[in-house]
PDB file of N, CA and C in Angstrom:
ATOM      1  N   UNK A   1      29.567 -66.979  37.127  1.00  0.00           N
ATOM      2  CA  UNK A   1      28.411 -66.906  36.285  1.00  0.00           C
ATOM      3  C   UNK A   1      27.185 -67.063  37.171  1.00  0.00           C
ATOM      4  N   UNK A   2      26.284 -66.497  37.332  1.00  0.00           N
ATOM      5  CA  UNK A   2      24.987 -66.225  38.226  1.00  0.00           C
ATOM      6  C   UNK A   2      23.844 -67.377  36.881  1.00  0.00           C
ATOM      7  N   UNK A   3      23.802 -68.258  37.669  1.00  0.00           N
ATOM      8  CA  UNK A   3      22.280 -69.007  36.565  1.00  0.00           C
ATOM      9  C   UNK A   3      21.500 -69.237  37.470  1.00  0.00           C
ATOM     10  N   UNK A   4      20.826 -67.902  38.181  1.00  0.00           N
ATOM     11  CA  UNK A   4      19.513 -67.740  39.154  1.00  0.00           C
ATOM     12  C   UNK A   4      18.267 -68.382  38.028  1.00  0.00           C
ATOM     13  N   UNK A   5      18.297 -67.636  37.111  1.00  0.00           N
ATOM     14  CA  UNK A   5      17.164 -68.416  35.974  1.00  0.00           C
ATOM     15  C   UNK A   5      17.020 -69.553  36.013  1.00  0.00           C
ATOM     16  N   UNK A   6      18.383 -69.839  36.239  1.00  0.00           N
ATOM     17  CA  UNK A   6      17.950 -71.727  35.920  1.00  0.00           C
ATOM     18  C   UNK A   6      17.594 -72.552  37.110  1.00  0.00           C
ATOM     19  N   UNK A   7      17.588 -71.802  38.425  1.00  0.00           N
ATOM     20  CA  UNK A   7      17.103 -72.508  39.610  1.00  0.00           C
ATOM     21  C   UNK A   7      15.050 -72.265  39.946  1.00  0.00           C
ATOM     22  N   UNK A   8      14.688 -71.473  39.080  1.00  0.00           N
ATOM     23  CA  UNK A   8      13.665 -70.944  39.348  1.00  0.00           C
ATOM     24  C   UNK A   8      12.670 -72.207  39.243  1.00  0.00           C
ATOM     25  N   UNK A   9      11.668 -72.339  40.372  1.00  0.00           N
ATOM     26  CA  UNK A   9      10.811 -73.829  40.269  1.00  0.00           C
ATOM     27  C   UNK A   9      11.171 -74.667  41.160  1.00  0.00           C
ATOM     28  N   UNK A  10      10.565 -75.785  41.622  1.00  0.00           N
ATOM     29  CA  UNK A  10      10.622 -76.201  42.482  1.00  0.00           C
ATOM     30  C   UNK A  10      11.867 -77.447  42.227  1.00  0.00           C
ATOM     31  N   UNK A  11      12.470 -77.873  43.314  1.00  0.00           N
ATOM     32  CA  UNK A  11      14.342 -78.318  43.712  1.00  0.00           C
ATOM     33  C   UNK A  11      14.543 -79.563  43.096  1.00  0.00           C
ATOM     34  N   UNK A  12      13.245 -80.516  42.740  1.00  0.00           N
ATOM     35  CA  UNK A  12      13.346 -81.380  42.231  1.00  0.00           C
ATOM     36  C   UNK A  12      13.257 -80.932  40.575  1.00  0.00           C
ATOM     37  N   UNK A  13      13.178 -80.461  40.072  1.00  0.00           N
ATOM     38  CA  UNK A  13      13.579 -79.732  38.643  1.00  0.00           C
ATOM     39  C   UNK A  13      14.395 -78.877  38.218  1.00  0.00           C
ATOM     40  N   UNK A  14      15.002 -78.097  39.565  1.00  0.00           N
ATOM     41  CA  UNK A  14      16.504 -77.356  39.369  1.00  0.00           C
ATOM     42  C   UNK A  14      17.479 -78.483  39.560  1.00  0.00           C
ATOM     43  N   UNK A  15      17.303 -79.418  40.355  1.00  0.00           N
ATOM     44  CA  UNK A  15      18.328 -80.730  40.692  1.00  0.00           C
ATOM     45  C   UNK A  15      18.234 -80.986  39.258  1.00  0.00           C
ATOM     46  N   UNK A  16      16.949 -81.787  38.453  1.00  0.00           N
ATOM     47  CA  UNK A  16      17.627 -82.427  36.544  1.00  0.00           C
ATOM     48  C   UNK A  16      17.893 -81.186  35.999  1.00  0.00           C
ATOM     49  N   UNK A  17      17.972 -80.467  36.142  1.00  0.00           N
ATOM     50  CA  UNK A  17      18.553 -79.102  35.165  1.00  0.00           C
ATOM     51  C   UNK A  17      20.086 -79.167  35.596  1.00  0.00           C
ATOM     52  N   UNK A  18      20.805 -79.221  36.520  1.00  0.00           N
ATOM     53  CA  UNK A  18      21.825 -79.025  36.578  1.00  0.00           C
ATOM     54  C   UNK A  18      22.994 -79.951  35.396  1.00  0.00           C
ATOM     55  N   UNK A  19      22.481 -80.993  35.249  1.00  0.00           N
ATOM     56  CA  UNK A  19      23.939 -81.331  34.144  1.00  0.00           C
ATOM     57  C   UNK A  19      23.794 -80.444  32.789  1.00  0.00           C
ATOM     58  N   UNK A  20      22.082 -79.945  32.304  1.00  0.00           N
ATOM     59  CA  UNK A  20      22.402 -78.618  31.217  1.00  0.00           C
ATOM     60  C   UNK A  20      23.238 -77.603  31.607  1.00  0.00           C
ATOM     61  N   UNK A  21      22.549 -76.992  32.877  1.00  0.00           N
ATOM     62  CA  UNK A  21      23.502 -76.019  33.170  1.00  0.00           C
ATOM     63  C   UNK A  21      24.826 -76.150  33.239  1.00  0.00           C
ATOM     64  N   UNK A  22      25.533 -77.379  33.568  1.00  0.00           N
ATOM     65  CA  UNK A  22      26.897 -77.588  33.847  1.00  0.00           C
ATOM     66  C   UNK A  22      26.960 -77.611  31.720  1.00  0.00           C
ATOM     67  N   UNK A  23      26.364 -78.414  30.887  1.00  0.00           N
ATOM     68  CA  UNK A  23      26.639 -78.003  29.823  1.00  0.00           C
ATOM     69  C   UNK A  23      26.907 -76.574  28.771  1.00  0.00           C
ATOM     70  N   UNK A  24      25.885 -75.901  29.579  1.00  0.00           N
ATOM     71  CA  UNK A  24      25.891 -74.592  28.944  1.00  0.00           C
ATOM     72  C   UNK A  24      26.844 -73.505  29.602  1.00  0.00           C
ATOM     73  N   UNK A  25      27.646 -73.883  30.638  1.00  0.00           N
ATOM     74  CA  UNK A  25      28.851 -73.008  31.664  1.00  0.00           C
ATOM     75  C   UNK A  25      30.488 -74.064  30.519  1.00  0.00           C
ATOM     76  N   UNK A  26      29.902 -74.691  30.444  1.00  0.00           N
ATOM     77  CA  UNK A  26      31.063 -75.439  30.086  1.00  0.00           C
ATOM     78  C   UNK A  26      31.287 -74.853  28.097  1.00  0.00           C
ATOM     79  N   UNK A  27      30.054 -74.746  27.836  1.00  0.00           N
ATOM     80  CA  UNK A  27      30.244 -74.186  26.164  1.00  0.00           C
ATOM     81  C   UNK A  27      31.193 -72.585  26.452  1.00  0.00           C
ATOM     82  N   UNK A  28      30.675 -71.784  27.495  1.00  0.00           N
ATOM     83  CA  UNK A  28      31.281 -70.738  27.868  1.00  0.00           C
ATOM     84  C   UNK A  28      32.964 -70.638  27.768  1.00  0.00           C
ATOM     85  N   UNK A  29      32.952 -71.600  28.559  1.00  0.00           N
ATOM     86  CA  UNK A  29      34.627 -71.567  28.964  1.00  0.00           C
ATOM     87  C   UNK A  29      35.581 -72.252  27.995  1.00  0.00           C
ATOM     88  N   UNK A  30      34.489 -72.957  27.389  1.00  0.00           N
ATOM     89  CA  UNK A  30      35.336 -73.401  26.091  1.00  0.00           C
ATOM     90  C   UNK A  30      35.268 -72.457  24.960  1.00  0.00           C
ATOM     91  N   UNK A  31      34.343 -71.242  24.930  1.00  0.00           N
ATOM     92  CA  UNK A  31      34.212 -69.959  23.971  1.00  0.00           C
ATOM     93  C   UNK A  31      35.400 -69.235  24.707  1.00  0.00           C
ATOM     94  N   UNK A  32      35.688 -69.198  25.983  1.00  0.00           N
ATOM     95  CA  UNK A  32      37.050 -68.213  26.569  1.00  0.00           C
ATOM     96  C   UNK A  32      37.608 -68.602  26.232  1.00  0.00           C
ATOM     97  N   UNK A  33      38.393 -70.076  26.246  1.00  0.00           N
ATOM     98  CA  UNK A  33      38.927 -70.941  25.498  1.00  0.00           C
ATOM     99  C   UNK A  33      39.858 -70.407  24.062  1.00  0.00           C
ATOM    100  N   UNK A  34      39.075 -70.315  23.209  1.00  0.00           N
ATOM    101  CA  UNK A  34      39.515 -69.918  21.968  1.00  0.00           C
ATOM    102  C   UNK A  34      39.590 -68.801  22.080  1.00  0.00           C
ATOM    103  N   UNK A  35      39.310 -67.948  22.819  1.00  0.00           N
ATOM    104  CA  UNK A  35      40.143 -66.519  22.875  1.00  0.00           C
ATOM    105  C   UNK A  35      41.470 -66.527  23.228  1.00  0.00           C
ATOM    106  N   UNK A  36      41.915 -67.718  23.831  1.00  0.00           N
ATOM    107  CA  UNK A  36      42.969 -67.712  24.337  1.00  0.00           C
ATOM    108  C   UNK A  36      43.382 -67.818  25.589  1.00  0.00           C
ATOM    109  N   UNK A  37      42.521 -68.149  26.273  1.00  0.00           N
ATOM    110  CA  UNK A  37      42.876 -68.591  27.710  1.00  0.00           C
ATOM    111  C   UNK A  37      42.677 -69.844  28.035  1.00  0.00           C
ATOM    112  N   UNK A  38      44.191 -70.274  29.063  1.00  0.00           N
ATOM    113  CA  UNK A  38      44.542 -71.877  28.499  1.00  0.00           C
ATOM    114  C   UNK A  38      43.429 -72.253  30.214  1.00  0.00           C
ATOM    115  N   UNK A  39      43.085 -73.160  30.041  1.00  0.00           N
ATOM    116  CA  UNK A  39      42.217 -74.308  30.472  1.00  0.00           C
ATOM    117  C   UNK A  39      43.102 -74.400  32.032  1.00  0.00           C
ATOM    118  N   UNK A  40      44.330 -74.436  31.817  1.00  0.00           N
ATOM    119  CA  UNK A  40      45.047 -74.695  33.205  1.00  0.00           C
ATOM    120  C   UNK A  40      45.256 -73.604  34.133  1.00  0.00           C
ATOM    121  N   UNK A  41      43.992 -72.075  33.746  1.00  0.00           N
ATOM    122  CA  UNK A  41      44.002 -70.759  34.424  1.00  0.00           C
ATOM    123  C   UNK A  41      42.589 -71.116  34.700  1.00  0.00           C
ATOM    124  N   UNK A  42      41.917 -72.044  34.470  1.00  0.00           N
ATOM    125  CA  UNK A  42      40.017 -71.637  34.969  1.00  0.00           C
ATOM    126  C   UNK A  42      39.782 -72.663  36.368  1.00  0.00           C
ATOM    127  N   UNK A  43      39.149 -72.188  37.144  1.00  0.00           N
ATOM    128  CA  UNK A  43      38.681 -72.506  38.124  1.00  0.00           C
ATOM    129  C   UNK A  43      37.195 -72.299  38.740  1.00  0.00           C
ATOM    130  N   UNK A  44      36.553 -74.015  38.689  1.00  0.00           N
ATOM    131  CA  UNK A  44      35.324 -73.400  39.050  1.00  0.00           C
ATOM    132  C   UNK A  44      34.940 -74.028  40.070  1.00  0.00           C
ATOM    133  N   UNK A  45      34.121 -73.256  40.790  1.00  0.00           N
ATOM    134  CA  UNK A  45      34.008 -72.890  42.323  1.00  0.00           C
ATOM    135  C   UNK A  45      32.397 -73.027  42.528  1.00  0.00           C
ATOM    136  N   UNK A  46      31.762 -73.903  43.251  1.00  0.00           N
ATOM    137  CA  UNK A  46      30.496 -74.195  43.319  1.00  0.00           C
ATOM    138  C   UNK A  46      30.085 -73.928  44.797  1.00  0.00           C
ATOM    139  N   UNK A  47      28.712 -74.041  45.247  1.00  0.00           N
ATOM    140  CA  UNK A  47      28.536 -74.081  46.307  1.00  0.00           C
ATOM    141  C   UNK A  47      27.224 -75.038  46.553  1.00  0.00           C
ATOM    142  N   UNK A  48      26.944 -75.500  47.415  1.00  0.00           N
ATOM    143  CA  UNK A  48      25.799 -77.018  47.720  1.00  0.00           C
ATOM    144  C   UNK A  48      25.566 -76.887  46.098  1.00  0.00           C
ATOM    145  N   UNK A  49      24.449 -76.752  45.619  1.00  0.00           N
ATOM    146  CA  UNK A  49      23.764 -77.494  44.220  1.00  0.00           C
ATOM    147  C   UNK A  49      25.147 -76.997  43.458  1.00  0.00           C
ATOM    148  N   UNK A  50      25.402 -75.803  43.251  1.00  0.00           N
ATOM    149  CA  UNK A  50      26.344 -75.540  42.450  1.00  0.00           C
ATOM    150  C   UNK A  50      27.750 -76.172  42.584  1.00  0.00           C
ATOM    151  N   UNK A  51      28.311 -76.736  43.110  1.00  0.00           N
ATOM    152  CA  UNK A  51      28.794 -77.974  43.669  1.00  0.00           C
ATOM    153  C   UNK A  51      28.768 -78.948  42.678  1.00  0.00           C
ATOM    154  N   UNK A  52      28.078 -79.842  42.239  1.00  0.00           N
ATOM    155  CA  UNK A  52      27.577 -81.017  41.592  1.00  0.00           C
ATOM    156  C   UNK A  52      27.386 -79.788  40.083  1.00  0.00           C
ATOM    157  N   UNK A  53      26.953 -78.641  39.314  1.00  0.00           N
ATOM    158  CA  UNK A  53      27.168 -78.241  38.946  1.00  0.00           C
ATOM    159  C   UNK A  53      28.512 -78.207  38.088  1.00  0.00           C
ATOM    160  N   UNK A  54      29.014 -77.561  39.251  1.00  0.00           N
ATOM    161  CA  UNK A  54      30.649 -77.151  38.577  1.00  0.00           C
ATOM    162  C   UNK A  54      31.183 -78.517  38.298  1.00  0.00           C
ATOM    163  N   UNK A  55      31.088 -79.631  38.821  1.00  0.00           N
ATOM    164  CA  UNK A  55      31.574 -81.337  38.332  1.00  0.00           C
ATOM    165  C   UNK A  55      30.653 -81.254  37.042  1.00  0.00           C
ATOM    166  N   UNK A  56      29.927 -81.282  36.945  1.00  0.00           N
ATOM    167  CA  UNK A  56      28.913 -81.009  35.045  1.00  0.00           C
ATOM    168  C   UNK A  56      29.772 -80.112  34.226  1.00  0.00           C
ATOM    169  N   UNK A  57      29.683 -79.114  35.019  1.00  0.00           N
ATOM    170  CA  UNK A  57      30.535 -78.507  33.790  1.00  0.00           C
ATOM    171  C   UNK A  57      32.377 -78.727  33.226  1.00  0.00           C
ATOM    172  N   UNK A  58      33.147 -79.376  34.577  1.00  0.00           N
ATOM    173  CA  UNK A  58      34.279 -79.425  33.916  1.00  0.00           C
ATOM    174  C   UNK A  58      34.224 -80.848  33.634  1.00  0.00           C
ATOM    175  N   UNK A  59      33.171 -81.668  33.582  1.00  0.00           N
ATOM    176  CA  UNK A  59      33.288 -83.158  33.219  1.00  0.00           C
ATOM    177  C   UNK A  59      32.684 -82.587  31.314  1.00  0.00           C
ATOM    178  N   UNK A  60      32.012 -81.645  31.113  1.00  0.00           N
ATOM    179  CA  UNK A  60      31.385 -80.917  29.394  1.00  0.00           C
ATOM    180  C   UNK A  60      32.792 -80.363  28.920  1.00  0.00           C
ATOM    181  N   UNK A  61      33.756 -80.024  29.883  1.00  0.00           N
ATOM    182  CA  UNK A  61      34.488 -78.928  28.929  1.00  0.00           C
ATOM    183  C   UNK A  61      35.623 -79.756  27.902  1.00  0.00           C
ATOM    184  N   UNK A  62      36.246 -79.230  26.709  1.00  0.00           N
ATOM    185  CA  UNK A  62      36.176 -80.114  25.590  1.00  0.00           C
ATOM    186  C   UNK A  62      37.947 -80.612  26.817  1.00  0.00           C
ATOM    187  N   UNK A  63      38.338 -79.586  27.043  1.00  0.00           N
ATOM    188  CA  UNK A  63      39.540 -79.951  27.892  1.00  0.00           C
ATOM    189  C   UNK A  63      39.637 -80.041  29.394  1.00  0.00           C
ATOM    190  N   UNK A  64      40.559 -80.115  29.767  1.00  0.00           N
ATOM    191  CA  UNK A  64      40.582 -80.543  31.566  1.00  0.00           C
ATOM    192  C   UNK A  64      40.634 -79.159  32.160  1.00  0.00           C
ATOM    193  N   UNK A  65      40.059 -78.406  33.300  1.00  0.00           N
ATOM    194  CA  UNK A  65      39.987 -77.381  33.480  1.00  0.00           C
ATOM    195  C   UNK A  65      41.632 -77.264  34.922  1.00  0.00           C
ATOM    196  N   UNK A  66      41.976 -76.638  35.431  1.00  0.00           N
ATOM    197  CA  UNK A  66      43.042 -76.303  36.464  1.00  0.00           C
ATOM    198  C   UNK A  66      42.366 -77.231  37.512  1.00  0.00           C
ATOM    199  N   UNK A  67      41.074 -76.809  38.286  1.00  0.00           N
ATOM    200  CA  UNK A  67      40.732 -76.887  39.720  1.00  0.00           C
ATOM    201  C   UNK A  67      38.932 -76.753  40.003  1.00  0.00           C
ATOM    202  N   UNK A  68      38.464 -77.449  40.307  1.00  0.00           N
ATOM    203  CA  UNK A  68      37.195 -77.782  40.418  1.00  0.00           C
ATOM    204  C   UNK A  68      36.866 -77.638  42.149  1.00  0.00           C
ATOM    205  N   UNK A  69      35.978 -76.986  42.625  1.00  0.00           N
ATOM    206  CA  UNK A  69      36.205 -76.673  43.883  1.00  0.00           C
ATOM    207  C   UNK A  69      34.672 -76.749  44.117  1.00  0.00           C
ATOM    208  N   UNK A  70      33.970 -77.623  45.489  1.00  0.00           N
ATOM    209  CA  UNK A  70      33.021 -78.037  45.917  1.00  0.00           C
ATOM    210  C   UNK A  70      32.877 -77.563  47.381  1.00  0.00           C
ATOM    211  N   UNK A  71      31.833 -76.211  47.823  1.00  0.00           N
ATOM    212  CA  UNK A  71      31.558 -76.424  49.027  1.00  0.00           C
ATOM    213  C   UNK A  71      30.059 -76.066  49.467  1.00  0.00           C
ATOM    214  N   UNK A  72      29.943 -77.217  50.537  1.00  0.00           N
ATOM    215  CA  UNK A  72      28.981 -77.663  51.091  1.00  0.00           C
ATOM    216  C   UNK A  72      28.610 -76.500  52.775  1.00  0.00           C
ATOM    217  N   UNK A  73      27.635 -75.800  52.506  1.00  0.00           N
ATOM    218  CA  UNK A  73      27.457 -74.279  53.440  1.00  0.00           C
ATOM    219  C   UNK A  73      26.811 -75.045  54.747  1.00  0.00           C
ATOM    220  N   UNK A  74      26.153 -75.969  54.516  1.00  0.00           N
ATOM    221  CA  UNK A  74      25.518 -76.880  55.832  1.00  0.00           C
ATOM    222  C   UNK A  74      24.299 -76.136  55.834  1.00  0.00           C
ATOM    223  N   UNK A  75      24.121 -75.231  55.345  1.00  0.00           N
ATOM    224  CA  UNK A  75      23.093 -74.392  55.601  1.00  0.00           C
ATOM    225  C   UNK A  75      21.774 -74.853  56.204  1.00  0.00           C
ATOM    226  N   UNK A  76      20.934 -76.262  55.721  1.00  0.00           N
ATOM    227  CA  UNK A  76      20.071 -77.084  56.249  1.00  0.00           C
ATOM    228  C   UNK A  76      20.544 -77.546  57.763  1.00  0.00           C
ATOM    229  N   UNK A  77      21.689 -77.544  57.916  1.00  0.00           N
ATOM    230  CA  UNK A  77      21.921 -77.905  59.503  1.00  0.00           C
ATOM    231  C   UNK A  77      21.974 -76.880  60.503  1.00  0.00           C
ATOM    232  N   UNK A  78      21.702 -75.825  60.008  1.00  0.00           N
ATOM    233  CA  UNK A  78      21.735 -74.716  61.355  1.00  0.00           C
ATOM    234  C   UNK A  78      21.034 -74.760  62.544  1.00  0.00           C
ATOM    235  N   UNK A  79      19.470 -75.062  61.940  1.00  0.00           N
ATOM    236  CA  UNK A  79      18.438 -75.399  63.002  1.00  0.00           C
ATOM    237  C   UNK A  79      18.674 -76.007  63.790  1.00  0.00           C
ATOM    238  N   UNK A  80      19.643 -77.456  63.667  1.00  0.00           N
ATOM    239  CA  UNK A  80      19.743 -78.597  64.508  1.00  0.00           C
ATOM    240  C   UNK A  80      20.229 -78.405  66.150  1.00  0.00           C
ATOM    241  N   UNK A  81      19.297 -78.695  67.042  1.00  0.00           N
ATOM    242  CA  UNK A  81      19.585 -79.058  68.117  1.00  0.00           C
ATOM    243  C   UNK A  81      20.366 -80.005  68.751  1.00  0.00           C
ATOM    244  N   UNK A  82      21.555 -79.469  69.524  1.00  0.00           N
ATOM    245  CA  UNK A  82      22.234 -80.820  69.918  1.00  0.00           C
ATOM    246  C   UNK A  82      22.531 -80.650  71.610  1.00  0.00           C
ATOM    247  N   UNK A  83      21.337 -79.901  71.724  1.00  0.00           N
ATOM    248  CA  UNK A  83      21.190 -80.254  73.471  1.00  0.00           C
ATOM    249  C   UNK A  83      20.340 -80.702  73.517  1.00  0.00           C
TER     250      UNK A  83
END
């Protein structure tokens, strides 16, 4: 799910937006849900903010999801000098 919308603005206000967003990804999968797809097939996959995200959303969903997956790109550490 792409929620570029919801990062728009400055990081200290996309950071408190994220447990909605993890609410409103989590109403989703609980709408797939009742179509019929069991909870122990979804997997969600975050990356830095989206990360802490995807923990919002399978901590919202009404059931336990398969696999919750967190990764951290370092991306802020590239610059770093270590000579």
């Amino acid at each position: 799910m792409d929620w570029t919308p919801g990062v728009e603005g400055e990081e200290v206000d996309v950071v408190a937006r994220a447990p909605g967003i993890g609410k409103f990804v989590a109403r989703f999968i609980d709408w797939v849900a009742q179509l019929g797809i069991s909870y122990d097939n979804v997997q969600i996959i975050g990356v830095s903010l989206g990360s802490h995200i995807s923990g919002w959303t399978g901590r919202s969903c009404k059931n336990k999801v398969a696999y919750i997956t967190g990764i951290n790109n370092f991306e802020h550490f590239k610059t770093i000098s270590c000579t």
